[in-house]
PDB file of N, CA and C in Angstrom:
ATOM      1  N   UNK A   1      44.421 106.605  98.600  1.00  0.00           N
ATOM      2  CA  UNK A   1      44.735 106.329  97.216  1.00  0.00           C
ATOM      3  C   UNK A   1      43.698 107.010  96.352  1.00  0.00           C
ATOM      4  N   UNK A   2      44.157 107.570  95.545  1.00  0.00           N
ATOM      5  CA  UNK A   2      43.407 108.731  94.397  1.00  0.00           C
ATOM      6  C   UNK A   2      42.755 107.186  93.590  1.00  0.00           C
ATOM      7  N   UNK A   3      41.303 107.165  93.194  1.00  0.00           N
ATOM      8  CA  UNK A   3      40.528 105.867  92.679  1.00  0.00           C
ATOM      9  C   UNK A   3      41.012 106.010  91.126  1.00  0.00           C
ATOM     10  N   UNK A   4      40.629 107.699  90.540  1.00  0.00           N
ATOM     11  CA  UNK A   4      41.084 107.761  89.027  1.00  0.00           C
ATOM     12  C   UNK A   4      42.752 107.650  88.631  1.00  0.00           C
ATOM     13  N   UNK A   5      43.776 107.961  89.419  1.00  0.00           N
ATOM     14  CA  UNK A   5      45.156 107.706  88.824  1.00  0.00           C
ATOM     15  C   UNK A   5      45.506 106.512  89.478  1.00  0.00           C
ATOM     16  N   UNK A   6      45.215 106.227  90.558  1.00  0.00           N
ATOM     17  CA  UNK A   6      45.935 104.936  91.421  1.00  0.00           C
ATOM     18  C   UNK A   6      46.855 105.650  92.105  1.00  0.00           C
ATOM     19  N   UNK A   7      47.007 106.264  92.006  1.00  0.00           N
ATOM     20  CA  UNK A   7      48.367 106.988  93.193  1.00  0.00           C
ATOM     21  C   UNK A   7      47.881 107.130  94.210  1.00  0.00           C
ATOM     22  N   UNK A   8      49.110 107.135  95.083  1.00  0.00           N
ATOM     23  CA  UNK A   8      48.644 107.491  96.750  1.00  0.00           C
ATOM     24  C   UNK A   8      48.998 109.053  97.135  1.00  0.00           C
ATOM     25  N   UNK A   9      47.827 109.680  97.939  1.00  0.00           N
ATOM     26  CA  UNK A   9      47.967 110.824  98.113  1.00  0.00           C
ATOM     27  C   UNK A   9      49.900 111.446  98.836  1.00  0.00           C
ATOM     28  N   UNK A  10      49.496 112.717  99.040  1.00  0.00           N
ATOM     29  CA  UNK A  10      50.855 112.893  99.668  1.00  0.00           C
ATOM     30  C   UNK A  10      50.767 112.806 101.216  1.00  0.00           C
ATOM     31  N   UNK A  11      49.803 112.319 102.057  1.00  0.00           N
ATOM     32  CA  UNK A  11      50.064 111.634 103.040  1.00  0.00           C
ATOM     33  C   UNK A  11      50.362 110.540 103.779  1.00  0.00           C
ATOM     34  N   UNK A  12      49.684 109.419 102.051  1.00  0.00           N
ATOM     35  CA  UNK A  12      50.477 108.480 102.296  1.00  0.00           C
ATOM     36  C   UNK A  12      51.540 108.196 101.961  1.00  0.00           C
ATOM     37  N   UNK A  13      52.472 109.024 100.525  1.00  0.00           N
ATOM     38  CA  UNK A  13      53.701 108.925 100.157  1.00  0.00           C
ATOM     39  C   UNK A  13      54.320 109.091 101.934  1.00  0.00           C
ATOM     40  N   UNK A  14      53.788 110.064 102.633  1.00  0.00           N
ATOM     41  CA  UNK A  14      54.250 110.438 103.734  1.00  0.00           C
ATOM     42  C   UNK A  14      54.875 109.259 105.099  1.00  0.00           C
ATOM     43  N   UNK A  15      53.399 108.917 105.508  1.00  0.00           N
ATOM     44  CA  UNK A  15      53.823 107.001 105.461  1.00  0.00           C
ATOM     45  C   UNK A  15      55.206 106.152 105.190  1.00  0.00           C
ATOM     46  N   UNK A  16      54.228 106.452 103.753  1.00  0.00           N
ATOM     47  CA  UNK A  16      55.703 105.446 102.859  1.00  0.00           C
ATOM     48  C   UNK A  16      57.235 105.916 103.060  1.00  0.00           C
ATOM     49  N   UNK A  17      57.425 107.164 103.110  1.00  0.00           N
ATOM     50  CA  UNK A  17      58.777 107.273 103.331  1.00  0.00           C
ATOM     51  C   UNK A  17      59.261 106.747 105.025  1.00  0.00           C
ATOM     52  N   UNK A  18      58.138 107.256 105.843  1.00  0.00           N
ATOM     53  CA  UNK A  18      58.584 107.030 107.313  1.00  0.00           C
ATOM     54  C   UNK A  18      58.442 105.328 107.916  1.00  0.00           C
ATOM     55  N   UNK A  19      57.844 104.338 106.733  1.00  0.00           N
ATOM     56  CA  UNK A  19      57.709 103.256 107.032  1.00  0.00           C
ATOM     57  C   UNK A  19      59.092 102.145 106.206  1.00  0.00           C
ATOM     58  N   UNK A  20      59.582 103.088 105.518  1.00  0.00           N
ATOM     59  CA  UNK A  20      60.611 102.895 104.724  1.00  0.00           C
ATOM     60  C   UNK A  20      61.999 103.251 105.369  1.00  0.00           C
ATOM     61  N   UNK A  21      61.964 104.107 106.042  1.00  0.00           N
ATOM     62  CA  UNK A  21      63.149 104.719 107.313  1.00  0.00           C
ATOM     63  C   UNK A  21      62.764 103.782 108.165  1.00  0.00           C
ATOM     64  N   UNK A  22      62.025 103.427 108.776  1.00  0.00           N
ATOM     65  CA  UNK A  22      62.058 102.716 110.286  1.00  0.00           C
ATOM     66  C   UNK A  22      62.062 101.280 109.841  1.00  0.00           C
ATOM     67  N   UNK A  23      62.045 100.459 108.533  1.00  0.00           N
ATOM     68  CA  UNK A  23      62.244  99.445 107.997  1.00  0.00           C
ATOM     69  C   UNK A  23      63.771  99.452 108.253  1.00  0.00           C
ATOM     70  N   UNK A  24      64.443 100.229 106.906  1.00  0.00           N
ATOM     71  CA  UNK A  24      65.759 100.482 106.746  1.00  0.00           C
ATOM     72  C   UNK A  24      66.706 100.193 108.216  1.00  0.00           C
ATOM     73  N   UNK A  25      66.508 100.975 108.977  1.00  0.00           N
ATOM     74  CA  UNK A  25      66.966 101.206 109.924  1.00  0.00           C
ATOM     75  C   UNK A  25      66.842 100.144 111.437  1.00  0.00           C
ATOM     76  N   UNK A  26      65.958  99.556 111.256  1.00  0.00           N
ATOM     77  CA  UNK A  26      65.094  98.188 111.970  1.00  0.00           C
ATOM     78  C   UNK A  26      66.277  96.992 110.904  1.00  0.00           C
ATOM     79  N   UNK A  27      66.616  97.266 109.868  1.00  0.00           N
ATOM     80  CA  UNK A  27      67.268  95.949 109.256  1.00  0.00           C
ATOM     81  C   UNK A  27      68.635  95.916 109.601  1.00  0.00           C
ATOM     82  N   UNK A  28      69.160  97.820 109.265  1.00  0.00           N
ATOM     83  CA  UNK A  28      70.516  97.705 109.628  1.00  0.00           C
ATOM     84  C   UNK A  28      70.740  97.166 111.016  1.00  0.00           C
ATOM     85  N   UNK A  29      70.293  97.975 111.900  1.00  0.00           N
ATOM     86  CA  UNK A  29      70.195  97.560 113.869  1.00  0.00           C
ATOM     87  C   UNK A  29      70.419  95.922 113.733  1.00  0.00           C
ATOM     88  N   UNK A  30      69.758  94.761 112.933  1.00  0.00           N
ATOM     89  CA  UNK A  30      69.359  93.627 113.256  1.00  0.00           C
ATOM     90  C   UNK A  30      70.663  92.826 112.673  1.00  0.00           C
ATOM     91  N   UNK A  31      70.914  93.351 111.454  1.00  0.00           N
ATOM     92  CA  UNK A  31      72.195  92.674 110.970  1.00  0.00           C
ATOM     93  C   UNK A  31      73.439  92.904 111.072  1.00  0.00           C
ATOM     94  N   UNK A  32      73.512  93.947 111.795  1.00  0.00           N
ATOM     95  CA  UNK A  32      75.188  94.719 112.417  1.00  0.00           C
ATOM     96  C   UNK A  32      75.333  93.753 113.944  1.00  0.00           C
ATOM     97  N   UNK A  33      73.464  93.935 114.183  1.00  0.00           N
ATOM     98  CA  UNK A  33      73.860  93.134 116.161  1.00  0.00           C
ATOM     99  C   UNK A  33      73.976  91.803 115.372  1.00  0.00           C
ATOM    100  N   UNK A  34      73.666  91.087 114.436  1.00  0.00           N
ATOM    101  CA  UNK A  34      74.058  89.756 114.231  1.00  0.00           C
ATOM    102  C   UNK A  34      75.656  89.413 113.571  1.00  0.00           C
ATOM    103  N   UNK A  35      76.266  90.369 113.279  1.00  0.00           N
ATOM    104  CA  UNK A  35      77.073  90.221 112.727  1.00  0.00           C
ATOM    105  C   UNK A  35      78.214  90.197 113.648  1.00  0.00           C
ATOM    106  N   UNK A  36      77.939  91.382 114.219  1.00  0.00           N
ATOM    107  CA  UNK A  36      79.320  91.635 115.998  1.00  0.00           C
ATOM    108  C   UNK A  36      78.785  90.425 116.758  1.00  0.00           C
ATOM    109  N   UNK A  37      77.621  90.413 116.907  1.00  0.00           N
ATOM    110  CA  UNK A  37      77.597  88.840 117.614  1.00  0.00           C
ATOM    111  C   UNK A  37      78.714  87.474 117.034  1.00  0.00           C
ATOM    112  N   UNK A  38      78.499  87.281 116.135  1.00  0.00           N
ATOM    113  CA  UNK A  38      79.130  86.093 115.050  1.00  0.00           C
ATOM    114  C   UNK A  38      80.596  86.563 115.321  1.00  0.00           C
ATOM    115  N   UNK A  39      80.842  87.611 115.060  1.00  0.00           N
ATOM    116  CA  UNK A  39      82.501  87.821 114.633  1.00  0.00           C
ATOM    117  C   UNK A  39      82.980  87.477 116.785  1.00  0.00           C
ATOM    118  N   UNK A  40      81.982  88.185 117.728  1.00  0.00           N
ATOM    119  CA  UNK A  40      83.130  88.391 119.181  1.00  0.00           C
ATOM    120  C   UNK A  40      82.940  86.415 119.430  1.00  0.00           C
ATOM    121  N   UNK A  41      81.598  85.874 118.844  1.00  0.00           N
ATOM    122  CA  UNK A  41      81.771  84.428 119.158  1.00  0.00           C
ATOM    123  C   UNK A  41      82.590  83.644 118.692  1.00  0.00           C
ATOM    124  N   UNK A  42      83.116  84.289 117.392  1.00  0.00           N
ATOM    125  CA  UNK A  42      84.223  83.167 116.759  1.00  0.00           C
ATOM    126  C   UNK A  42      85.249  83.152 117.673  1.00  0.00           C
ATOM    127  N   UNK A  43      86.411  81.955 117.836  1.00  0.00           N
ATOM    128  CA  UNK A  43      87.975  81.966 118.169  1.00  0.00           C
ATOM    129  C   UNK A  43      88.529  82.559 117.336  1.00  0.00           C
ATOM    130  N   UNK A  44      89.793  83.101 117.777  1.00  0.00           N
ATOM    131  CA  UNK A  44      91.305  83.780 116.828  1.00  0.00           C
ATOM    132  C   UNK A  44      91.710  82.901 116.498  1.00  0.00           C
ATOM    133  N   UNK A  45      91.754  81.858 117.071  1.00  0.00           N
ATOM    134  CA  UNK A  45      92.771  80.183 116.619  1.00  0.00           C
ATOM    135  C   UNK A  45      91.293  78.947 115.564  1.00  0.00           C
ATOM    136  N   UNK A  46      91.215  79.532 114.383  1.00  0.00           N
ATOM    137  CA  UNK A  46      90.051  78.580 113.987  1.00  0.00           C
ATOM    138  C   UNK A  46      90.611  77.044 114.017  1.00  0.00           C
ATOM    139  N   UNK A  47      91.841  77.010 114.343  1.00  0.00           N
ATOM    140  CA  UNK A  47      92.619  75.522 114.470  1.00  0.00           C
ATOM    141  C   UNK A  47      92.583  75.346 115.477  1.00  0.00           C
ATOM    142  N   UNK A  48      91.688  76.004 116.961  1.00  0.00           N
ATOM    143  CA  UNK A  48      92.106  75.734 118.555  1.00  0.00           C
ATOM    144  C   UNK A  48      91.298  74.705 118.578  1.00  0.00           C
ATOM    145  N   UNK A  49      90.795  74.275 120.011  1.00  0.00           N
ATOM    146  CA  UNK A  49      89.852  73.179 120.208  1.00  0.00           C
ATOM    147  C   UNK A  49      88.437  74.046 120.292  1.00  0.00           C
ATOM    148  N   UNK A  50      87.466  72.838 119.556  1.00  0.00           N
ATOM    149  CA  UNK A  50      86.105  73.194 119.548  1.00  0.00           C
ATOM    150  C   UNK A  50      85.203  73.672 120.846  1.00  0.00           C
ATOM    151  N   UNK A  51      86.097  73.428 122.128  1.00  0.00           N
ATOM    152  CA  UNK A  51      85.277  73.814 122.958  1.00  0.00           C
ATOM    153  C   UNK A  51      84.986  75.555 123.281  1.00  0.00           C
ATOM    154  N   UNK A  52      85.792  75.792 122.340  1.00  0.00           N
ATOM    155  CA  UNK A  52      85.994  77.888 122.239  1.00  0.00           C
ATOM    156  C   UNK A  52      84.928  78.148 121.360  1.00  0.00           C
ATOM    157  N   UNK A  53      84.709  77.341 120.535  1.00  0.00           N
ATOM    158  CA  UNK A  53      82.684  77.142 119.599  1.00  0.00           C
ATOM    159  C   UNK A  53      81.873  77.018 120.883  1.00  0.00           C
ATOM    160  N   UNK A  54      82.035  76.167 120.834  1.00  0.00           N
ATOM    161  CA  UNK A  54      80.692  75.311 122.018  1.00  0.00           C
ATOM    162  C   UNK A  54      80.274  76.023 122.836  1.00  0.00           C
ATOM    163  N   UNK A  55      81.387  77.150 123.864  1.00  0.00           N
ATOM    164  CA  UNK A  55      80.985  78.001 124.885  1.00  0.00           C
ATOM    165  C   UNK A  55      80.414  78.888 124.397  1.00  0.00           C
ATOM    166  N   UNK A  56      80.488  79.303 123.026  1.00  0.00           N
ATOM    167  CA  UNK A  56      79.271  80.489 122.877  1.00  0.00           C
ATOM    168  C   UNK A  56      78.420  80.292 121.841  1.00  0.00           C
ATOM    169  N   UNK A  57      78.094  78.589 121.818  1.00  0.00           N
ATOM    170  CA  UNK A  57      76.642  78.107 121.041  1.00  0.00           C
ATOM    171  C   UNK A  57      75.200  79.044 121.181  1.00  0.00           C
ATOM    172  N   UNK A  58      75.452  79.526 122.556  1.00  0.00           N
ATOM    173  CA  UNK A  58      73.930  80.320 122.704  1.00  0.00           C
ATOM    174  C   UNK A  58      74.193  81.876 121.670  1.00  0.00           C
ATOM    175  N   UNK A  59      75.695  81.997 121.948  1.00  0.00           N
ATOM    176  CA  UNK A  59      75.573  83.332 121.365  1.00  0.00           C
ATOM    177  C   UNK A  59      75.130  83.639 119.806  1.00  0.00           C
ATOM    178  N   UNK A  60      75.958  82.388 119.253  1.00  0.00           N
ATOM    179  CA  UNK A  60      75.763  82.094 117.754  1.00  0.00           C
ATOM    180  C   UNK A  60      74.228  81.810 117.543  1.00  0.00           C
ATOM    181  N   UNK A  61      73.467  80.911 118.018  1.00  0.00           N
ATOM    182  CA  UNK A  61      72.473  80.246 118.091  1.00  0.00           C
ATOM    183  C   UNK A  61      71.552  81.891 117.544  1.00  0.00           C
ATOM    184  N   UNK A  62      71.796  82.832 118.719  1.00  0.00           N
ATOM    185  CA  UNK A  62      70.519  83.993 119.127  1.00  0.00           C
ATOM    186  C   UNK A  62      71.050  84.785 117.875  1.00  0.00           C
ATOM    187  N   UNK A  63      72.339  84.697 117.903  1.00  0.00           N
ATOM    188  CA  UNK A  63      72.655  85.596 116.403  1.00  0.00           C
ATOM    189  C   UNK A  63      72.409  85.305 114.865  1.00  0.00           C
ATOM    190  N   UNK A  64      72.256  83.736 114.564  1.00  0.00           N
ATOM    191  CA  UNK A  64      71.941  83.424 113.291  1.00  0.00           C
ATOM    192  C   UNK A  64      70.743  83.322 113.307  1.00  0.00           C
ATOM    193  N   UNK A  65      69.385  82.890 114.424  1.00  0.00           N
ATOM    194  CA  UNK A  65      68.032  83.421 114.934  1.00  0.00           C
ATOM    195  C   UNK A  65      67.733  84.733 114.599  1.00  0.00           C
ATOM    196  N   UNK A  66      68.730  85.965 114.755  1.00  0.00           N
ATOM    197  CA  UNK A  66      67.986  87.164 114.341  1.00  0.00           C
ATOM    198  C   UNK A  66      68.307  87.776 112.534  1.00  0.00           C
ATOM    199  N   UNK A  67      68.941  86.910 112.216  1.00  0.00           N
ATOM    200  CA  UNK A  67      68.772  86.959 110.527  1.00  0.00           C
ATOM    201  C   UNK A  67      67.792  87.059 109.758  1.00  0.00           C
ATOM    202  N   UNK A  68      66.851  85.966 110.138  1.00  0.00           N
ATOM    203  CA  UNK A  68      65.384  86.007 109.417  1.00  0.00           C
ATOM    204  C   UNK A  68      64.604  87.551 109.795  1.00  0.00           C
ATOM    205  N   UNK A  69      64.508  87.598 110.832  1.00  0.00           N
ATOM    206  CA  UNK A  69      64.053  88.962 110.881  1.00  0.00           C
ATOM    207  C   UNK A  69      64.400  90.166 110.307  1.00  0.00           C
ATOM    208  N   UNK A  70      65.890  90.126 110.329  1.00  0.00           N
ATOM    209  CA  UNK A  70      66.763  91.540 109.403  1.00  0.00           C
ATOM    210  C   UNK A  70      65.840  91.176 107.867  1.00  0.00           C
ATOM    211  N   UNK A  71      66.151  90.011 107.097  1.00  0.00           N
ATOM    212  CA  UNK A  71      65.484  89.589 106.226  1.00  0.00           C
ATOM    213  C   UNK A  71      64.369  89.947 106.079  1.00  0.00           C
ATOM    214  N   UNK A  72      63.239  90.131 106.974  1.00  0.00           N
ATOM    215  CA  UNK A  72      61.826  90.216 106.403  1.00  0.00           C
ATOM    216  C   UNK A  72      62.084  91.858 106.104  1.00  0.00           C
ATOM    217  N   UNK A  73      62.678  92.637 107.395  1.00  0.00           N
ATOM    218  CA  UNK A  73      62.690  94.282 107.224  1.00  0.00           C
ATOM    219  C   UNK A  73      63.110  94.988 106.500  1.00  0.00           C
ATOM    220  N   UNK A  74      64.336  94.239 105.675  1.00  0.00           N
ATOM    221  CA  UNK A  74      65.035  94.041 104.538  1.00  0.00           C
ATOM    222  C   UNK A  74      63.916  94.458 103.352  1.00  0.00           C
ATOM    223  N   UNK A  75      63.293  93.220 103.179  1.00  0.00           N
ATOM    224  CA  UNK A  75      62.427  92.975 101.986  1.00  0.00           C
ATOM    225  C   UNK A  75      61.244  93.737 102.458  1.00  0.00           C
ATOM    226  N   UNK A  76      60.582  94.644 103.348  1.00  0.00           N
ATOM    227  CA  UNK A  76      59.842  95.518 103.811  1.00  0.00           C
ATOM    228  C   UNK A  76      59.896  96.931 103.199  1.00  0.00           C
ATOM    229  N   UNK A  77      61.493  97.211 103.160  1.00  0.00           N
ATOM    230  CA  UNK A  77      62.111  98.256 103.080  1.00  0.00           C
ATOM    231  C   UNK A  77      62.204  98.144 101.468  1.00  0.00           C
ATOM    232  N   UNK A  78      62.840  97.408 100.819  1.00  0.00           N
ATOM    233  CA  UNK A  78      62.634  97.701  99.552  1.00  0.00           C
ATOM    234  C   UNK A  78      60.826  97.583  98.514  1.00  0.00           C
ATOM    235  N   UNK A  79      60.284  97.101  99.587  1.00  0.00           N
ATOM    236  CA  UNK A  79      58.950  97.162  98.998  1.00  0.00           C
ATOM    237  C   UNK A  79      58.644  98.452  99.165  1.00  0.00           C
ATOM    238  N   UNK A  80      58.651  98.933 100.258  1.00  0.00           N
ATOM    239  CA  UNK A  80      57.946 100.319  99.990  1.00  0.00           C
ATOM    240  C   UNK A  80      59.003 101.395  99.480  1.00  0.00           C
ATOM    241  N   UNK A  81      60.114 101.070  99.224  1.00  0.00           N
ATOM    242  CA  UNK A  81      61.206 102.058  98.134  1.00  0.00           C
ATOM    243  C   UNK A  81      60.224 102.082  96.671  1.00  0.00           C
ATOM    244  N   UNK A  82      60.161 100.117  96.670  1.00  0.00           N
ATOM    245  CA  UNK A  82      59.915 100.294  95.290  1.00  0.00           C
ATOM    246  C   UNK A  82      58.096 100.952  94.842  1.00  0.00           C
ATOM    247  N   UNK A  83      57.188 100.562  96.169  1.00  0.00           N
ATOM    248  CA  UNK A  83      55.768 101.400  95.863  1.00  0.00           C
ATOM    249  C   UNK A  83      56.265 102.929  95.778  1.00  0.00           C
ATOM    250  N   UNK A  84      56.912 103.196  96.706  1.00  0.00           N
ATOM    251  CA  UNK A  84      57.339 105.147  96.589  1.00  0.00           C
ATOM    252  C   UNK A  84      58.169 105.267  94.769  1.00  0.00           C
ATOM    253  N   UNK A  85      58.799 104.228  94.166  1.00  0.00           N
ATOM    254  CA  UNK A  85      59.283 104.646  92.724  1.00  0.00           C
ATOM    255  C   UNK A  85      58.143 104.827  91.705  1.00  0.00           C
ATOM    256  N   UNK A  86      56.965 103.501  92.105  1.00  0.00           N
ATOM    257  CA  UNK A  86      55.892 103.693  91.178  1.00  0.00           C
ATOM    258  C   UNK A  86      56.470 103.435  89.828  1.00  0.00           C
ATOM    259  N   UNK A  87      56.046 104.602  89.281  1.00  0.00           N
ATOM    260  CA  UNK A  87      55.542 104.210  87.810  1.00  0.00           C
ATOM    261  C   UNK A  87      57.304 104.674  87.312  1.00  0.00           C
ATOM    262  N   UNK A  88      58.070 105.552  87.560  1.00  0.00           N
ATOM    263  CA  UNK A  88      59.483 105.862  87.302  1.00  0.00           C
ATOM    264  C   UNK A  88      60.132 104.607  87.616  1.00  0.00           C
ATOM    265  N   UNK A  89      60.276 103.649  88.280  1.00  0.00           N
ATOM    266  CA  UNK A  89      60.612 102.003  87.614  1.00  0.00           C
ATOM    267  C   UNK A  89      60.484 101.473  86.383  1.00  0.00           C
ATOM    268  N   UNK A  90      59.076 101.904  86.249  1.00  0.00           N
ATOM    269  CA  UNK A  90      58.767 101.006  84.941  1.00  0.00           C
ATOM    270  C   UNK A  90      59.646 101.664  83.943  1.00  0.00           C
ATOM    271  N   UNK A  91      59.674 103.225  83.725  1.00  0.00           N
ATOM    272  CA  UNK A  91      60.269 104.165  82.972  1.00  0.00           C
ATOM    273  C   UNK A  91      61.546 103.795  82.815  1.00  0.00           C
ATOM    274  N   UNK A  92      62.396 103.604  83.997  1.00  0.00           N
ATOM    275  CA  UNK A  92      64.155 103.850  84.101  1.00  0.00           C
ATOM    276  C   UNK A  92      64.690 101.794  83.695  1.00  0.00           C
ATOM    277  N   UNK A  93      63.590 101.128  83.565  1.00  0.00           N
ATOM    278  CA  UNK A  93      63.850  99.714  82.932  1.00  0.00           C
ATOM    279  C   UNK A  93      63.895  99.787  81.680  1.00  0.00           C
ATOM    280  N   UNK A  94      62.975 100.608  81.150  1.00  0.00           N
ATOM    281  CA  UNK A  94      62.433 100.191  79.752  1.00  0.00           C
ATOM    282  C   UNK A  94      63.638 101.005  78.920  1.00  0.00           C
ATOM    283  N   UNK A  95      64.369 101.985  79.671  1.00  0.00           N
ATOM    284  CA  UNK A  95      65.234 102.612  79.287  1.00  0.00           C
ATOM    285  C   UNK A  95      66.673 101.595  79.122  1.00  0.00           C
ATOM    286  N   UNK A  96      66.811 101.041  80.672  1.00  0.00           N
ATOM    287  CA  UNK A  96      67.873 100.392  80.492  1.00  0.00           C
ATOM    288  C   UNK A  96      68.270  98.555  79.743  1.00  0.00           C
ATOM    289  N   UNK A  97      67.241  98.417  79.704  1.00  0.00           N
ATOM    290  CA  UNK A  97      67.193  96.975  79.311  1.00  0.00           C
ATOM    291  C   UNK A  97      67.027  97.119  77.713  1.00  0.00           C
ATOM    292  N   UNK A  98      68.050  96.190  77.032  1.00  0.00           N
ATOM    293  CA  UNK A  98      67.952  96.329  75.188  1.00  0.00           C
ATOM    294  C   UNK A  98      66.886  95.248  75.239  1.00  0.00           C
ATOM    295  N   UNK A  99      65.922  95.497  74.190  1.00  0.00           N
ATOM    296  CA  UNK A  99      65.201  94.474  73.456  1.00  0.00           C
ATOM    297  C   UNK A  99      65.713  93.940  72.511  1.00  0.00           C
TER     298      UNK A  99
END
């Protein structure tokens, strides 16, 4: 980090983009496998008997378990979007928001 502007050099923008890809991409992986999980555990008959739930409690269980995690990589990923926007945030608000 440059001490007189506050900016981060261009090796760490460098970083930032590649910690921002492997976020991104770490969230999608986590919430697509939680999602095909959820959808092959549900029944076709949501009116059948509950025991077509019950047999794949573990599956549901490990799949709504890996949510929080998509979540943190999630909010990982837009943090360092939004450190890589910097100061052009502040700019493209002040533009869009009426006082």
């Amino acid at each position: 980090m440059n001490e007189t502007t506050g900016c981060l050099d261009s090796s760490a923008h460098e970083n930032a983009a590649r910690a921002a890809a492997i976020a991104g991409i770490f969230f999608s992986l986590l919430f697509i496998t939680s999602l095909l999980l959820i959808w092959v555990s549900i029944p076709d008959n949501p009116l059948g008997p509950a025991t077509a739930v019950i047999n794949h409690l573990k599956t549901l269980s490990f799949s709504l378990n890996l949510l929080p995690f998509a979540g943190i990589a999630f909010l990982w990923f837009i943090a360092v979007v939004r450190d890589r926007l910097g100061e052009l945030e502040d700019r493209f608000l002040r533009h869009r928001i009426p006082r």
